[in-house]
N, C-alpha and C. Protein backbone atom coordinates (compact mmCIF):
# COMPACT_ATOMS: atom_id res chain seq x y z
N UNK A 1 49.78 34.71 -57.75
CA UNK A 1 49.80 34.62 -56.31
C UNK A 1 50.90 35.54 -55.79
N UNK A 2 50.65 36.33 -54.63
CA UNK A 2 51.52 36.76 -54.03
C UNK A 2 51.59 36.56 -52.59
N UNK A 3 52.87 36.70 -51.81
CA UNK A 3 53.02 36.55 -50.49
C UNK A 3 52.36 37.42 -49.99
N UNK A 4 52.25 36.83 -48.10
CA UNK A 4 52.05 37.45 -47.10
C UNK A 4 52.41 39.45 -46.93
N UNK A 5 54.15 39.17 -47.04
CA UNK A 5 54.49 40.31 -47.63
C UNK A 5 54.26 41.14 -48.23
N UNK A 6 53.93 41.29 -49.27
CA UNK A 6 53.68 42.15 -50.39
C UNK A 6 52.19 42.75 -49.92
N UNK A 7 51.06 41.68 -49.30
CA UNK A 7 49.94 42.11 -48.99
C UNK A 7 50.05 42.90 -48.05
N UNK A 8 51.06 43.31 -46.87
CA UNK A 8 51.14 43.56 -45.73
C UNK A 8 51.86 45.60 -46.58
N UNK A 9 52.18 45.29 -47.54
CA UNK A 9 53.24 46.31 -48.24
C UNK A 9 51.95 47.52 -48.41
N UNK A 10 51.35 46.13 -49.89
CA UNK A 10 49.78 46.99 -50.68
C UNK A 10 49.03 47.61 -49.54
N UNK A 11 49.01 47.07 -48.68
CA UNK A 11 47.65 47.42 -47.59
C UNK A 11 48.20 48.66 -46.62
N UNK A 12 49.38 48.68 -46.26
CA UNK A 12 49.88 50.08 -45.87
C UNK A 12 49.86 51.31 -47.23
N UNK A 13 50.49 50.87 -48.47
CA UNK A 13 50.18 52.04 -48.80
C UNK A 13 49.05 52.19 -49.94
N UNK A 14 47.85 51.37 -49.63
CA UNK A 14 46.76 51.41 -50.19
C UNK A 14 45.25 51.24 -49.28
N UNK A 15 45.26 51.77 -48.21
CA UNK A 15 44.69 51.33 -47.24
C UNK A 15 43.70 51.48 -47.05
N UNK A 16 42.54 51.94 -48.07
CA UNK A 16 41.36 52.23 -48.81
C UNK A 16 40.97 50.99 -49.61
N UNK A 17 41.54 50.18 -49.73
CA UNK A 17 40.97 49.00 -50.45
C UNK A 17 41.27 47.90 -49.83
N UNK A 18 40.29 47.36 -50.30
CA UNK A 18 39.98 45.96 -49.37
C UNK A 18 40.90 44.34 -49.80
N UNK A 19 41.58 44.04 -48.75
CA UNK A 19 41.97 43.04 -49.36
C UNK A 19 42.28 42.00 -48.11
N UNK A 20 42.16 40.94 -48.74
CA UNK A 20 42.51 39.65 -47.78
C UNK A 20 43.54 38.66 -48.28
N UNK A 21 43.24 37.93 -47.11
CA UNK A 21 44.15 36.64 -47.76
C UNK A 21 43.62 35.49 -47.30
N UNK A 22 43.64 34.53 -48.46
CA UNK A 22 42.95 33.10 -49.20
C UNK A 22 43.66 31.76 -48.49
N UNK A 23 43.41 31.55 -47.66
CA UNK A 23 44.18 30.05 -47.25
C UNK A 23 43.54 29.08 -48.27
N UNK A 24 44.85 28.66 -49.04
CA UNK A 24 44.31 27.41 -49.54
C UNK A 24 44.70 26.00 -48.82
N UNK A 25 45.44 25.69 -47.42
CA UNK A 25 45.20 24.41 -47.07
C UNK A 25 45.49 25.09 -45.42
N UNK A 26 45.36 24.14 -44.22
CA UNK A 26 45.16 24.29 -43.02
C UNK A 26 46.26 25.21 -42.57
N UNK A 27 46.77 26.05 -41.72
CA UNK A 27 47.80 26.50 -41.51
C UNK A 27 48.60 27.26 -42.67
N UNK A 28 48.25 27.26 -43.81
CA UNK A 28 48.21 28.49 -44.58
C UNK A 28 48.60 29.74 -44.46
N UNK A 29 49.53 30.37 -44.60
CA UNK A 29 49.70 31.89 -44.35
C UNK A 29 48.73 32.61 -45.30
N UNK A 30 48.32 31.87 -46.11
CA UNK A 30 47.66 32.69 -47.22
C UNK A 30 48.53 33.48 -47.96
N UNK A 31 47.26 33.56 -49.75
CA UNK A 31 47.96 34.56 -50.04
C UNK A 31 46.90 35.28 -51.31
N UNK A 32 47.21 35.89 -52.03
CA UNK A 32 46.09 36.53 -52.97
C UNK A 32 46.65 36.19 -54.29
N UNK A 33 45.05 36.20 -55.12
CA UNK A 33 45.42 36.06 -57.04
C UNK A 33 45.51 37.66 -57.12
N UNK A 34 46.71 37.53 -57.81
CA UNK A 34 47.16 38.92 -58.41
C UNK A 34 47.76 38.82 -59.73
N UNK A 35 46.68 38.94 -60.85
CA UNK A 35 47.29 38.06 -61.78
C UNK A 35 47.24 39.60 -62.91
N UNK A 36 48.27 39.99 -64.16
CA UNK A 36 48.21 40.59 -64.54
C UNK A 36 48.08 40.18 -66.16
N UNK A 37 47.33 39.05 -66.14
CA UNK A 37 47.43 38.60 -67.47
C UNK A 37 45.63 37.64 -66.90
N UNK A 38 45.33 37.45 -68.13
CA UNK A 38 43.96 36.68 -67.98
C UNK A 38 43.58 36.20 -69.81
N UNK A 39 42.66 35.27 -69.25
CA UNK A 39 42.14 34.70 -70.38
C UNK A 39 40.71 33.69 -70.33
N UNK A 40 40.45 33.18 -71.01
CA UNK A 40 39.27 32.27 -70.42
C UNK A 40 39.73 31.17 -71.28
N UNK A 41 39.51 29.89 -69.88
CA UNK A 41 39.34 28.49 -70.26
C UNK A 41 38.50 27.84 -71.27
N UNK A 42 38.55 27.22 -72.31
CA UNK A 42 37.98 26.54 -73.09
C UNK A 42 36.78 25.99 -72.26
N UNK A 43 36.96 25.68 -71.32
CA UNK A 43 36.09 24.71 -70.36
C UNK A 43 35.52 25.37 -69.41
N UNK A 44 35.09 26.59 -69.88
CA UNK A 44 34.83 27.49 -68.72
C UNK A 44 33.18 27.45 -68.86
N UNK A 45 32.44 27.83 -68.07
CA UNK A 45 30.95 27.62 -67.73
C UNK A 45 30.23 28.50 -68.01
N UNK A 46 31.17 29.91 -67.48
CA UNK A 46 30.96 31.22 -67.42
C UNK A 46 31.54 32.24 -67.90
N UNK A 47 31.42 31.78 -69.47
CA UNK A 47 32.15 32.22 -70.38
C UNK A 47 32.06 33.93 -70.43
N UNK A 48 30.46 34.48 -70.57
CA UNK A 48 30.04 36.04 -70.40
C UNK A 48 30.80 36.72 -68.97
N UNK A 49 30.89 35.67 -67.79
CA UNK A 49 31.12 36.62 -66.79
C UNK A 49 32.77 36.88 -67.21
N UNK A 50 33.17 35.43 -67.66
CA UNK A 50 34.53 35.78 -67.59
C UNK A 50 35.00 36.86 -69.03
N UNK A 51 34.20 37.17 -69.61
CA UNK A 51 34.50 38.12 -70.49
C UNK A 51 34.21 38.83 -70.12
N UNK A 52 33.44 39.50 -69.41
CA UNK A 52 33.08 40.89 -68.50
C UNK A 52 34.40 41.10 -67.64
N UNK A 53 34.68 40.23 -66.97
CA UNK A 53 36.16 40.84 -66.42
C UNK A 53 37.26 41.10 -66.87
N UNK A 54 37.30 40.39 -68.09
CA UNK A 54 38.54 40.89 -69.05
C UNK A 54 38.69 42.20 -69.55
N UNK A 55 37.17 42.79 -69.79
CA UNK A 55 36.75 44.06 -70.38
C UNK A 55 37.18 45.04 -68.91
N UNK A 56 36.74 44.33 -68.06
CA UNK A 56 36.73 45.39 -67.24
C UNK A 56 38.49 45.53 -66.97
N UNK A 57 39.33 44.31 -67.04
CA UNK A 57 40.81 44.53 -67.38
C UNK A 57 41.06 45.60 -68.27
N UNK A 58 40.69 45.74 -69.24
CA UNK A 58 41.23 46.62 -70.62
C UNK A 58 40.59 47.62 -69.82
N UNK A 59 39.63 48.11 -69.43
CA UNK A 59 39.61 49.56 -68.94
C UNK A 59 40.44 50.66 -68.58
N UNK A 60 40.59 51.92 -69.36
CA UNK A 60 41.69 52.54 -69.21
C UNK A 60 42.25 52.87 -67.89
N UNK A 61 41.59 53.27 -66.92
CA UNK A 61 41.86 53.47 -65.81
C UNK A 61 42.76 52.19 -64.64
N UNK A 62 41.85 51.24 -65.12
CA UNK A 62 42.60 50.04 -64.52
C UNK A 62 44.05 49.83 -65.44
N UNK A 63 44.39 49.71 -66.38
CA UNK A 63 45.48 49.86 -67.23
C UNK A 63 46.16 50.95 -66.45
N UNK A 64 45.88 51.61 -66.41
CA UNK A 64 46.94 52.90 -65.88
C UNK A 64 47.29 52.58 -64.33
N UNK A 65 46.01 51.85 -63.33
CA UNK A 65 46.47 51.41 -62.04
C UNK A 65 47.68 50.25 -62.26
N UNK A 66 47.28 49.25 -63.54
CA UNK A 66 48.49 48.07 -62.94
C UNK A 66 49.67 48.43 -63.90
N UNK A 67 49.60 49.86 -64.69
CA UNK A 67 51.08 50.55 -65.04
C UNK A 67 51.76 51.13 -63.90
N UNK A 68 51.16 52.13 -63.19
CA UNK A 68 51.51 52.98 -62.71
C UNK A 68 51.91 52.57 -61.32
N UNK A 69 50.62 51.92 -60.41
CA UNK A 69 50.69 51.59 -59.21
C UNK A 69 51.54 49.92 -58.83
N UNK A 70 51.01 49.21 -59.71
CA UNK A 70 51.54 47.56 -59.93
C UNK A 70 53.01 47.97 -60.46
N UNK A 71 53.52 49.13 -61.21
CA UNK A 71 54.79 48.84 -61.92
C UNK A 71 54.70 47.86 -63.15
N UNK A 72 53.59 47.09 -63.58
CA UNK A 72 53.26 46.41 -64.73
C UNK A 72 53.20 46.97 -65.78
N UNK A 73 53.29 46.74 -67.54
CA UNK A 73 53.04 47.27 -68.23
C UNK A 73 51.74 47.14 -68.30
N UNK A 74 51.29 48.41 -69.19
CA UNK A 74 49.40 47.99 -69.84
C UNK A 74 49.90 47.24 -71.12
N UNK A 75 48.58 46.18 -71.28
CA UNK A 75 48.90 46.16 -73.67
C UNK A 75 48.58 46.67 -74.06
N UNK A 76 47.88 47.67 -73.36
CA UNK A 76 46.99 48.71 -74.79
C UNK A 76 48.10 50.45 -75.02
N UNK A 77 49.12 50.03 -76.28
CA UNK A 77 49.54 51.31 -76.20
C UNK A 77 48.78 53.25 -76.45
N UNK A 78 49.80 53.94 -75.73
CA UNK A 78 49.15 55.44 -74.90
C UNK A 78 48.07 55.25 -74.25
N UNK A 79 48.18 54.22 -73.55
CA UNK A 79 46.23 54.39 -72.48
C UNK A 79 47.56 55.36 -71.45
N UNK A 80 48.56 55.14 -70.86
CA UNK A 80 48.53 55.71 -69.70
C UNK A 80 49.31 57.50 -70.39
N UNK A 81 48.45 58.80 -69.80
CA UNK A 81 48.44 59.63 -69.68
C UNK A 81 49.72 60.72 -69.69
N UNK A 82 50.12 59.70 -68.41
CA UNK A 82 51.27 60.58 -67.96
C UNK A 82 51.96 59.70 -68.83
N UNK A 83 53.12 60.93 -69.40
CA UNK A 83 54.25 60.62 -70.49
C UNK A 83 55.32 59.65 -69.81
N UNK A 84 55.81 59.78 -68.40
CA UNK A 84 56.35 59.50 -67.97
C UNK A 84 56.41 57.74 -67.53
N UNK A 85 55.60 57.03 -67.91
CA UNK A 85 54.93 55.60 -68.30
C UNK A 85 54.85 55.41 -69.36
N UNK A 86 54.60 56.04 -70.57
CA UNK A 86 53.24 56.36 -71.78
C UNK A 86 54.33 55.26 -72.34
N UNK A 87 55.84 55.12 -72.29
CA UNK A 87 56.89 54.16 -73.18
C UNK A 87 56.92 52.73 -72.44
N UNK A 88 56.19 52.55 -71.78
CA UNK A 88 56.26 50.90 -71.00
C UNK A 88 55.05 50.35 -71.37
N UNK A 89 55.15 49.80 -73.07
CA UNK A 89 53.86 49.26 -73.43
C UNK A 89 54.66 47.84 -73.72
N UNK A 90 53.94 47.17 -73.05
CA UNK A 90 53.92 45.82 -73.45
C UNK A 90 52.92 45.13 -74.75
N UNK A 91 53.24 44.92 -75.42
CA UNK A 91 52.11 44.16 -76.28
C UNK A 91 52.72 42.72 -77.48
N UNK A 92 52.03 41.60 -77.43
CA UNK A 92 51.93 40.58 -78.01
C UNK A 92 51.05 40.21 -78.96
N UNK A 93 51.48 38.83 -79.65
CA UNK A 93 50.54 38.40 -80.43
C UNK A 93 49.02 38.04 -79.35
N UNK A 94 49.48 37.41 -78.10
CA UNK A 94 48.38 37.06 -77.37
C UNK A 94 47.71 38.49 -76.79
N UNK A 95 48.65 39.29 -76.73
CA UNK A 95 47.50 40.48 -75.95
C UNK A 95 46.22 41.08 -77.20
N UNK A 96 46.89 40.80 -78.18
CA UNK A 96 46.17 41.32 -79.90
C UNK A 96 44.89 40.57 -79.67
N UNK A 97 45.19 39.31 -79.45
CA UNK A 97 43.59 38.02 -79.45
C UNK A 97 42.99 38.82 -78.81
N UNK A 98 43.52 38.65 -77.04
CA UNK A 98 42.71 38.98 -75.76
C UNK A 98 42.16 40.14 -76.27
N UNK A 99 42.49 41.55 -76.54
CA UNK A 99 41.71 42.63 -76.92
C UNK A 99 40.79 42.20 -77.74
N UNK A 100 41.21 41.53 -79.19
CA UNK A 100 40.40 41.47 -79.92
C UNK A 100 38.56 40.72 -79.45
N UNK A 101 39.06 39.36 -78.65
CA UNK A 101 37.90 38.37 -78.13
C UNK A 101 36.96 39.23 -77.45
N UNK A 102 38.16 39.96 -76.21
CA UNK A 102 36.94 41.16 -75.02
C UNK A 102 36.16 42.09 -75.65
N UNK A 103 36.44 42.56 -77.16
CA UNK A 103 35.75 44.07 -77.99
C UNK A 103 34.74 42.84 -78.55
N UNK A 104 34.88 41.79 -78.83
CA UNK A 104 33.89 41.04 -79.89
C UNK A 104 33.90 40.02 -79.37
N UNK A 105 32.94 39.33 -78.50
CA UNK A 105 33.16 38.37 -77.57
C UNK A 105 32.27 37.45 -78.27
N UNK A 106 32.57 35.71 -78.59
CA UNK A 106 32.19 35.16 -78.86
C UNK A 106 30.34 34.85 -78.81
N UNK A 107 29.76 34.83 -79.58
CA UNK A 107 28.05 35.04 -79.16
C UNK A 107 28.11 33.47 -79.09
């Protein structure tokens, strides 16, 4: 989740993409999922869709948006291009699964 703020930040200097904000109770300022980590629930319904979005997470290009533009690391080390990022790799035992599950997704 992020504040009011930050949306008001993204949207000036991203102002080509669409974004809102989510009231979750009456009077709400709202705010958005901005999550840079994912996984799927044991208890999840929609297990394929939610593995389709994970994949579409690992996509190099998106990796390089939430390095470059987010300031986040990617897990997948040298996806991002420019050298000048290419050393802000984050990676874990859990990012190892997550890749591994999204390339070979449970049938």
């Amino acid at each position: 989740m992020i504040n009011a703020s930050s949306v008001a930040i993204f949207k000036n200097h991203h102002s080509e993409v669409s974004v809102s904000y989510t009231p979750f109770l009456p009077k709400d300022i709202g705010n958005i999922l901005c999550s840079t980590v994912g996984g799927i629930a044991e208890s999840s319904k929609k297990k394929s869709v939610a593995t389709q979005f994970l994949r579409f997470l690992l996509l190099p290009i998106v990796q390089q948006y939430i390095a470059t533009a987010l300031g986040e690391y990617p897990i997948i080390k040298g996806i991002i291009t420019n050298r000048k990022f290419n050393d802000q790799t984050y990676t874990n035992r859990e990012s190892f699964e997550l890749i591994k599950t999204a390339q070979n997704p449970p049938k």
